[in-house]
Protein backbone atom coordinates (compact mmCIF):
# COMPACT_ATOMS: atom_id res chain seq x y z
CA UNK A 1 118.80 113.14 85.56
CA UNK A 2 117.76 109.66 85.97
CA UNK A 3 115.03 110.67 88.28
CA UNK A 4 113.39 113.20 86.34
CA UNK A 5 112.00 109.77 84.33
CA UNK A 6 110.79 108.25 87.47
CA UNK A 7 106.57 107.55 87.08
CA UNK A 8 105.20 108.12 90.95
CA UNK A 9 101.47 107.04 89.51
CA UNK A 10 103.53 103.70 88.41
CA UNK A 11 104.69 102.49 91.06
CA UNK A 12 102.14 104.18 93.43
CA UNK A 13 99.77 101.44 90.68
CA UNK A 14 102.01 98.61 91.91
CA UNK A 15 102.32 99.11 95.06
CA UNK A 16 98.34 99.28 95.94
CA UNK A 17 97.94 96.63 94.11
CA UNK A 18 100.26 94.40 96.09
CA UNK A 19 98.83 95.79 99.09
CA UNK A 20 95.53 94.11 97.95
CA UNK A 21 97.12 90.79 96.70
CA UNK A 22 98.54 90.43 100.29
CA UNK A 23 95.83 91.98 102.92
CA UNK A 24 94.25 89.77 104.60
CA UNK A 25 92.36 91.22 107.30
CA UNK A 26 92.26 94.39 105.29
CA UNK A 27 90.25 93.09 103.03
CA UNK A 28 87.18 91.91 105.09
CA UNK A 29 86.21 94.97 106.28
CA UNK A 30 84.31 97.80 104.51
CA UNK A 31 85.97 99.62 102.08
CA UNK A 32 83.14 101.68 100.38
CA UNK A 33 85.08 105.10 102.28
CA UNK A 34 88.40 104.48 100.33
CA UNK A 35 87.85 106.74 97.87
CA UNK A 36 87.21 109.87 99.89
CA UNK A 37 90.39 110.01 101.72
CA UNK A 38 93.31 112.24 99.89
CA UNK A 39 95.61 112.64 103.12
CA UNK A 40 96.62 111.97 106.70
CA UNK A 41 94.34 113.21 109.04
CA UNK A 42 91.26 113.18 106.93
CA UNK A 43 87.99 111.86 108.14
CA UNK A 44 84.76 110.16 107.03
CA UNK A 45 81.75 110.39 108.76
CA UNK A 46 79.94 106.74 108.57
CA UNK A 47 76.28 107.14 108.82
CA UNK A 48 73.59 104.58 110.19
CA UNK A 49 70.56 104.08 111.41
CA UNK A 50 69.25 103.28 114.87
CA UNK A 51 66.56 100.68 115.41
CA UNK A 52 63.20 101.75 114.77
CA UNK A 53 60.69 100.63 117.18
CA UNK A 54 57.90 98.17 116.58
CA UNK A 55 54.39 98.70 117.77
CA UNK A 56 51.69 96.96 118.26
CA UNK A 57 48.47 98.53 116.09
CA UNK A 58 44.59 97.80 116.92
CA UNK A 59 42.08 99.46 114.01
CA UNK A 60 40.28 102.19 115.19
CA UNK A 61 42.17 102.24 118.70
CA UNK A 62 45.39 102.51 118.68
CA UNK A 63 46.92 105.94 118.06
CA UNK A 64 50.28 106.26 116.30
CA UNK A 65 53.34 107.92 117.86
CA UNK A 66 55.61 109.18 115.30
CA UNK A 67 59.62 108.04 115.93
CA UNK A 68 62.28 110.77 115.28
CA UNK A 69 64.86 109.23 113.33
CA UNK A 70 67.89 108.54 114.67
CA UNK A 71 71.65 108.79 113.08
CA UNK A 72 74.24 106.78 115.03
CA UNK A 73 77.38 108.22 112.55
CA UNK A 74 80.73 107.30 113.55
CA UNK A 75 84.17 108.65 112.39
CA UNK A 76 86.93 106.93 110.42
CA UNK A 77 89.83 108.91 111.00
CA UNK A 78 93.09 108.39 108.16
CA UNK A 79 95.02 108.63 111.33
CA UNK A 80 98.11 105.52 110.74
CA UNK A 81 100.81 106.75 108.38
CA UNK A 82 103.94 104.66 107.43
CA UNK A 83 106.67 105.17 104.98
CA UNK A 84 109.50 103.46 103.48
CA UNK A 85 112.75 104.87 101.47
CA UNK A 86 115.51 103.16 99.92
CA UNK A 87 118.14 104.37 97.97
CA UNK A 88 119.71 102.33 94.31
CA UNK A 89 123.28 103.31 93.54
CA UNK A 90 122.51 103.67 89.95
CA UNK A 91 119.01 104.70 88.93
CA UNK A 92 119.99 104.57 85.36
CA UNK A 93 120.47 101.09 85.61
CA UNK A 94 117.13 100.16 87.66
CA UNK A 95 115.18 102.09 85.18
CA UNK A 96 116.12 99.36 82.48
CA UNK A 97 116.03 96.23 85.25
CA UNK A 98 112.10 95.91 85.35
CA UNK A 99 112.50 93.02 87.30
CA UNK A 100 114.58 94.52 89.69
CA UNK A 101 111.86 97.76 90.26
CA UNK A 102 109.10 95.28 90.40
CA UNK A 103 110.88 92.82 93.29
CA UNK A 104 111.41 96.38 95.23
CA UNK A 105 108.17 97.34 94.71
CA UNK A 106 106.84 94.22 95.98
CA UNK A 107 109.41 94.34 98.88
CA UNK A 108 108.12 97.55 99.81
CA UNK A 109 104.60 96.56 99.90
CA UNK A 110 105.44 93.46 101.95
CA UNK A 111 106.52 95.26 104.58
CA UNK A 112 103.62 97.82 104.24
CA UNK A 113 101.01 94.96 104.91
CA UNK A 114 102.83 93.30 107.79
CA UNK A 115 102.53 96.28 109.47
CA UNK A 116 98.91 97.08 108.62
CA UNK A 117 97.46 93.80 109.19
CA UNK A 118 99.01 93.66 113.01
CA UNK A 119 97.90 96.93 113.76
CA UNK A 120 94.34 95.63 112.18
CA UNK A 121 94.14 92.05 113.60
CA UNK A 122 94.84 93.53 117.38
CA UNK A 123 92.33 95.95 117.34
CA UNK A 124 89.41 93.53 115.64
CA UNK A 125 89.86 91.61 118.85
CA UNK A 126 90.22 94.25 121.40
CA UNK A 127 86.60 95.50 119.97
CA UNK A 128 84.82 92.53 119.39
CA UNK A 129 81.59 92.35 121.84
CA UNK A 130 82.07 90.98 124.81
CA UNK A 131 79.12 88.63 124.11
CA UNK A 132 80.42 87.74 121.24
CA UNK A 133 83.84 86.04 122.99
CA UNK A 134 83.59 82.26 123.17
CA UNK A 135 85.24 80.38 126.21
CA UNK A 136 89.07 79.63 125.20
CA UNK A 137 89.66 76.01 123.88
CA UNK A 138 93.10 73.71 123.53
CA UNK A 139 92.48 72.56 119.93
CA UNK A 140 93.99 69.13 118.66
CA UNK A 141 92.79 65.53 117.76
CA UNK A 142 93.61 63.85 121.24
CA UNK A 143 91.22 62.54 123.79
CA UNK A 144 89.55 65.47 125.51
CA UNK A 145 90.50 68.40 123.04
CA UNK A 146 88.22 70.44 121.56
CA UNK A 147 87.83 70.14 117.60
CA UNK A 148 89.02 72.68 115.38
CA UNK A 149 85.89 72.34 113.13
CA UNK A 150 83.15 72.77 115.73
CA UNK A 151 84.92 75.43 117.35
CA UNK A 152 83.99 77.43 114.11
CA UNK A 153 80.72 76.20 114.28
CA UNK A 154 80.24 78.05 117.86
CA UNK A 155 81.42 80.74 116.06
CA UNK A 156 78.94 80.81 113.57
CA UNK A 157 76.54 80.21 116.44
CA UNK A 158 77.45 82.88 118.29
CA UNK A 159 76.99 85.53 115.50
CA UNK A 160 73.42 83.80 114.07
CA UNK A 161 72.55 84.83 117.87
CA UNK A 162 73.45 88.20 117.57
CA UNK A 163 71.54 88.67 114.45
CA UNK A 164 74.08 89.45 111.78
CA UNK A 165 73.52 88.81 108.48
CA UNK A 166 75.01 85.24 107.26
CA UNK A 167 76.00 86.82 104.12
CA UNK A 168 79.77 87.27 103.03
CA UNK A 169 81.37 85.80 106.86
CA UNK A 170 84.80 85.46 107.02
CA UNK A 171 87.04 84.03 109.86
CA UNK A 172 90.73 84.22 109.98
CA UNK A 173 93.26 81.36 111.34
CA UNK A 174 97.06 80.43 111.94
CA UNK A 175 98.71 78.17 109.93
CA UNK A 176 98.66 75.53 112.69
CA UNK A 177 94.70 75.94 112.82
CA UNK A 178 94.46 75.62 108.67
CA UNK A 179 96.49 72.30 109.67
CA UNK A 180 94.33 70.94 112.10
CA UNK A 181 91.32 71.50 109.17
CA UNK A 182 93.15 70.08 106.77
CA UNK A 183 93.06 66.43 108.94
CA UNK A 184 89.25 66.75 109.09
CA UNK A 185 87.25 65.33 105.96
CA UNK A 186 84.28 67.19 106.58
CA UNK A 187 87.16 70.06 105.65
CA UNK A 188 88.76 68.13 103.16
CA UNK A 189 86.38 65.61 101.55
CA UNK A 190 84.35 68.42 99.34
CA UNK A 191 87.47 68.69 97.24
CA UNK A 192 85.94 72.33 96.51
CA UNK A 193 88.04 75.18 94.74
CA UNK A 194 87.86 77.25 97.40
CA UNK A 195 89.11 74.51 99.59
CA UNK A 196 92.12 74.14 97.51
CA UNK A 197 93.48 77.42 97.18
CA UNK A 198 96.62 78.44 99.64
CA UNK A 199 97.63 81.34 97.94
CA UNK A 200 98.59 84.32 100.33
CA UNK A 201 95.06 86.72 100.86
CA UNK A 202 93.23 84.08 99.39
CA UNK A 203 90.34 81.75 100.86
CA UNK A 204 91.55 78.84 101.65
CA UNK A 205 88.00 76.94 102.64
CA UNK A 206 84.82 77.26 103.75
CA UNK A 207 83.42 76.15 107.25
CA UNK A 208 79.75 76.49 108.20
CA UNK A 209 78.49 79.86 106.82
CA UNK A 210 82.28 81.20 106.99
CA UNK A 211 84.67 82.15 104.35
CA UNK A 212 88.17 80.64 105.79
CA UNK A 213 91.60 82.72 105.25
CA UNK A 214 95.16 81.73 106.76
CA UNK A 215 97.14 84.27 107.69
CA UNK A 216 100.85 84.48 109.77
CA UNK A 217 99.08 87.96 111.39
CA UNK A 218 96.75 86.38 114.04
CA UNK A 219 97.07 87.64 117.39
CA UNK A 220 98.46 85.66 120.02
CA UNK A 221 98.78 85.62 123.56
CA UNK A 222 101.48 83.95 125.03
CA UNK A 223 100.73 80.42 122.69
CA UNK A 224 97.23 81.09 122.30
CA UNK A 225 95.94 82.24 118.77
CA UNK A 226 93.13 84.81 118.63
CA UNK A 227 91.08 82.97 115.88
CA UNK A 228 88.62 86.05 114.73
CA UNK A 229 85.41 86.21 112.65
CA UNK A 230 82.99 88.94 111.11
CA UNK A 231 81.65 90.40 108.43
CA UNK A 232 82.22 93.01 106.57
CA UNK A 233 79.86 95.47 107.84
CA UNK A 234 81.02 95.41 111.45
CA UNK A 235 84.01 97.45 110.38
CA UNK A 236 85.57 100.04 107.75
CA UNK A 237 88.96 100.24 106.48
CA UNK A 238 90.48 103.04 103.65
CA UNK A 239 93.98 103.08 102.92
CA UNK A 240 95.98 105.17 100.27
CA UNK A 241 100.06 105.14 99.35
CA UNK A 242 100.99 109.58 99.54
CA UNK A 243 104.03 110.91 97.88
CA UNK A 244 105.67 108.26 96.27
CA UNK A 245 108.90 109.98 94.92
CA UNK A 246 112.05 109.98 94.06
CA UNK A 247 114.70 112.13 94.99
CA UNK A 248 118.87 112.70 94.40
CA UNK A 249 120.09 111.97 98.02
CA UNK A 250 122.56 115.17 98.86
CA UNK A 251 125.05 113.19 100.71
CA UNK A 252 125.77 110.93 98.34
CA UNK A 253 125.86 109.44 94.95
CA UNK A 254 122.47 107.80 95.03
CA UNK A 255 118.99 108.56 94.16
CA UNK A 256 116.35 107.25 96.76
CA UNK A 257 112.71 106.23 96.14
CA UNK A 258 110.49 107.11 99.00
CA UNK A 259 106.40 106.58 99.95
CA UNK A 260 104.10 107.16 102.28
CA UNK A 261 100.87 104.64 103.25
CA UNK A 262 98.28 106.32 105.46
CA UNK A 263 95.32 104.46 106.34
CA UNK A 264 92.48 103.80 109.59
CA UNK A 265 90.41 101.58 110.65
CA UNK A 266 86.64 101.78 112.69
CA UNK A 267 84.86 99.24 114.16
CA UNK A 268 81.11 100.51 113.88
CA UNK A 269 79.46 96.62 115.14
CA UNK A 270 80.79 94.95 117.38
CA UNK A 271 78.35 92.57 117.52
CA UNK A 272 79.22 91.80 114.33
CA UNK A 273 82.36 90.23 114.95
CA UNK A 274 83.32 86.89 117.32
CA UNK A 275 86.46 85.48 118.64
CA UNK A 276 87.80 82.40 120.63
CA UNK A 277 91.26 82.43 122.19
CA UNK A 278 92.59 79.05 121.02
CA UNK A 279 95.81 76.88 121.65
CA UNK A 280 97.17 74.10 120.15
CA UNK A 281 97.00 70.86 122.57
């Protein structure tokens, strides 16, 4: 048979890697966990380090008291599993039609990341700190809006006051936000690379201290975007595609092509992450 040819490490290749080529929001977290996760339902224990207290020392006075060292771990639980199947009348065929595997492929993966990066997106804001949540804003270039650049400045405020690192920020925005940016020459005028490139899970600019990516996943509510920074270290992400097989479909004269995608997500800072609700004016 047909199927007895099929390569599951093949297209299990191609489909993680249009996974990456497409996350967005996937890919700002931290992923240094992926590799320990084989199935759905495993778990990684993510270790740190509570604060260690500072004291003040006087020679020949001051006696030392000794801190026990703390370990604030957290679990990442694999604990999100999707699949997809699809059936091709004539595998024979396909086998021969690279283009035609690869477009599936791709297909497949498409949906895969839609569905990741929603699940992802709402639950960045829904654990951001609640110190962390700027007042919402109507965005636009009229009298009396607020401006889409500066808003991302307050941002950037907001998360030099809790003390995260500046290194390697990222903030995520709609379309209609990368729009707004796009009229602003302190956006626009650098004429940087990075501020040039619109492909999909790419940067697309810098703003302040913030790597900026567009993506069609934000969260809204009602027609208010939630436009969400970070960095990486405020959360972990591990994702891996299962049982990608194929199979001769009893009922009928087809063979099917089936996977699984299991993945979680933790939010271990959430102090290291900011949002504003925004709308458009």
């Amino acid at each position: 048979m047909s199927v007895d040819n099929f390569k599951p490490q093949i297209w299990t290749a191609k489909l993680l890697e249009n996974l990456e080529h497409d996350h967005v929001y996937a890919k700002l977290g931290n992923r240094d966990y992926e590799g320990e996760i084989k199935n759905l339902g495993d778990s990684v224990r993510i270790n740190s380090l509570g604060d260690i207290t500072i004291t003040a020392y006087t020679p020949n006075s001051t006696s030392i008291s000794w801190q026990e060292l703390q370990d604030a771990s957290q679990v990442l639980v694999i604990d999100k599993a999707y699949y997809f199947a699809f059936y091709i009348e004539d595998v024979d065929k396909t086998q021969t039609n690279v283009d035609l595997m690869n477009r599936a492929t791709k297909r497949a993966s498409w949906g895969m990341v839609e569905t990741a990066e929603d699940l992802i997106s709402a639950y960045l804001y829904a654990n951001t700190a609640t110190a962390n949540i700027l007042t919402a804003v109507t965005v636009g270039t009229g009298a009396g809006d607020d401006d889409a650049y500066e808003t991302l400045v307050d941002l950037e405020v907001v998360l030099d006051e809790a003390d995260v690192p500046g290194e390697n920020r990222w903030c995520v925005v709609p379309p209609w936000y990368h729009g707004l940016l796009k009229k602003d020459p302190r956006f626009v005028s650098f004429g940087t690379p990075e501020n040039k490139r619109t492909l999909r899970g790419e940067p697309i600019g810098e703003v302040s201290n913030f790597t900026l990516y567009k993506s069609n996943n934000v969260p809204t509510s009602g027609t208010a975007s939630y436009i969400q920074a970070g960095y990486p270290e405020a959360w972990s992400y591990a994702e891996q595609i299962l049982d990608t097989e194929a199979m001769r479909i009893q009922t009928a004269f087809r063979d099917g092509i089936r996977g699984l995608h299991v993945y979680g997500y933790k939010v271990t800072r959430p102090q290291g992450l900011a949002y504003v609700l925004a709308t458009a004016a």
